[in-house]
Protein backbone atom coordinates (compact mmCIF):
# COMPACT_ATOMS: atom_id res chain seq x y z
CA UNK A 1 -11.53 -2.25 43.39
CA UNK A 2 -13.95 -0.21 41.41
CA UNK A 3 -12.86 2.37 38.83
CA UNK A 4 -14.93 4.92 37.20
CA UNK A 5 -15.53 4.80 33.67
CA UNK A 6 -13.18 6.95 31.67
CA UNK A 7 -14.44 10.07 30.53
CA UNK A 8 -13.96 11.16 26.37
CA UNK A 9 -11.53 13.42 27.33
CA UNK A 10 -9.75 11.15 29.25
CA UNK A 11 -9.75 8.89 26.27
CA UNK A 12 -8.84 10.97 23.93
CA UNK A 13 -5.55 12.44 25.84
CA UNK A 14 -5.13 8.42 26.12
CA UNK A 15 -5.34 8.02 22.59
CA UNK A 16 -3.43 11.61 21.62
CA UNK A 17 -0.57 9.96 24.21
CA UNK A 18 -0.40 6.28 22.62
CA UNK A 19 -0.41 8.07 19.32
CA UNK A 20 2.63 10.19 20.01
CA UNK A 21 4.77 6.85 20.70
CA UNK A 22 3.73 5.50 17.56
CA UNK A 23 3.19 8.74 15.05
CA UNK A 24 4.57 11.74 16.49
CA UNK A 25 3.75 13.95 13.97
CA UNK A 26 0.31 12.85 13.50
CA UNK A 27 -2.17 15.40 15.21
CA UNK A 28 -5.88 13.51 16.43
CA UNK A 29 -6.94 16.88 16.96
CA UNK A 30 -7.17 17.65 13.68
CA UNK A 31 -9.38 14.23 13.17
CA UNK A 32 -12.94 14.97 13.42
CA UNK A 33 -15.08 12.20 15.38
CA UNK A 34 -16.04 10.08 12.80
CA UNK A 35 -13.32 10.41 10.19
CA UNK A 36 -11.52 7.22 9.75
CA UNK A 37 -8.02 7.50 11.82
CA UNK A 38 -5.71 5.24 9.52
CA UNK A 39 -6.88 7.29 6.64
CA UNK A 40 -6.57 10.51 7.98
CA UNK A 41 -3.31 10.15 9.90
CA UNK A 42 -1.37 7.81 7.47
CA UNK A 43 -1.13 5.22 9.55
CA UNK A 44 -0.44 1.68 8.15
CA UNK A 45 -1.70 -1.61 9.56
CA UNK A 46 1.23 -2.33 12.00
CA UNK A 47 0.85 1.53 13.37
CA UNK A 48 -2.82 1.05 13.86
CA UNK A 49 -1.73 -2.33 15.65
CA UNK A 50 0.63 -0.73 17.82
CA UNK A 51 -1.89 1.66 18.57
CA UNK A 52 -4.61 -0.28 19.71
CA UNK A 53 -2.08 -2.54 21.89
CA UNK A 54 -0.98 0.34 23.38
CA UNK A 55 -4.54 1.34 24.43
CA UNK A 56 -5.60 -2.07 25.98
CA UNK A 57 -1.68 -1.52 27.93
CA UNK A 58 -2.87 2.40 28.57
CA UNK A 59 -6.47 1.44 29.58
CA UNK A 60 -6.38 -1.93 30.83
CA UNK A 61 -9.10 -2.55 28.38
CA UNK A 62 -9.33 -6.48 25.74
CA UNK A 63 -9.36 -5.62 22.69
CA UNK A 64 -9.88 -8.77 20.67
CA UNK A 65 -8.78 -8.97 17.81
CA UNK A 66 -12.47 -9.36 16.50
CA UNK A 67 -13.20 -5.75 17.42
CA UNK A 68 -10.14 -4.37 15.34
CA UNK A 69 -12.14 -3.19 12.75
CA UNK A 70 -15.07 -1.71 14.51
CA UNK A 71 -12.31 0.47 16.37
CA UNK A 72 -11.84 3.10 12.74
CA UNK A 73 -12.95 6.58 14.47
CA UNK A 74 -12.29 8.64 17.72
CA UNK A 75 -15.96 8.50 18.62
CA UNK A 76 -16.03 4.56 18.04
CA UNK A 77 -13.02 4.11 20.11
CA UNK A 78 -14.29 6.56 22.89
CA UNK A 79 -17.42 4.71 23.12
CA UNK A 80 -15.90 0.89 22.94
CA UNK A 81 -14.04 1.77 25.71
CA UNK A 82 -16.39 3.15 27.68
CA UNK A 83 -18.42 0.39 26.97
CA UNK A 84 -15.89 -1.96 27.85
CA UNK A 85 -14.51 -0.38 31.28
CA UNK A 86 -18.46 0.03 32.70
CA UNK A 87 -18.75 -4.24 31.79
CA UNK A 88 -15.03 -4.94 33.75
CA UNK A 89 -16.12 -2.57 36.42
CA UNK A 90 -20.36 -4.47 36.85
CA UNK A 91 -17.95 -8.03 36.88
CA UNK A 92 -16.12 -6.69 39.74
């Protein structure tokens, strides 16, 4: 089965979803692009953990553990998944 490669926006409301679980009063709207998300929504290391697990759940996208600290920004995220959903989808 082929899937298309998520848009930002459907990313984002990913993200803005996941986020709620974890940190509801933290607002990724009010994060630009490339501000760095622990830092600007207070999140410690466990929340940012839970947060990128619940992505990979959300998205059915690896994250190895590796790539944890490229993943600091919305736009970085937005574009590693991207990234990562067109390679699944060209191994299919």
């Amino acid at each position: 089965m082929t899937e298309a490669t998520p848009t930002e926006a459907d990313i984002k409301a990913t993200m803005a979803q996941v986020l709620r679980r974890i940190a509801p009063e933290a607002d990724l709207n009010a994060v630009s692009p490339e501000e760095n998300l622990r830092q600007a929504l207070d999140l410690d290391s466990m929340d940012f953990l839970h947060f990128l697990v619940g992505l990979h759940e959300a998205l059915d996208v690896d994250i190895p553990e590796a790539d944890y600290g490229r993943l600091t920004t919305t736009a970085r995220i937005v574009a590693y998944m991207q990234e990562a959903t067109q390679e699944r989808t060209a191994k299919e």
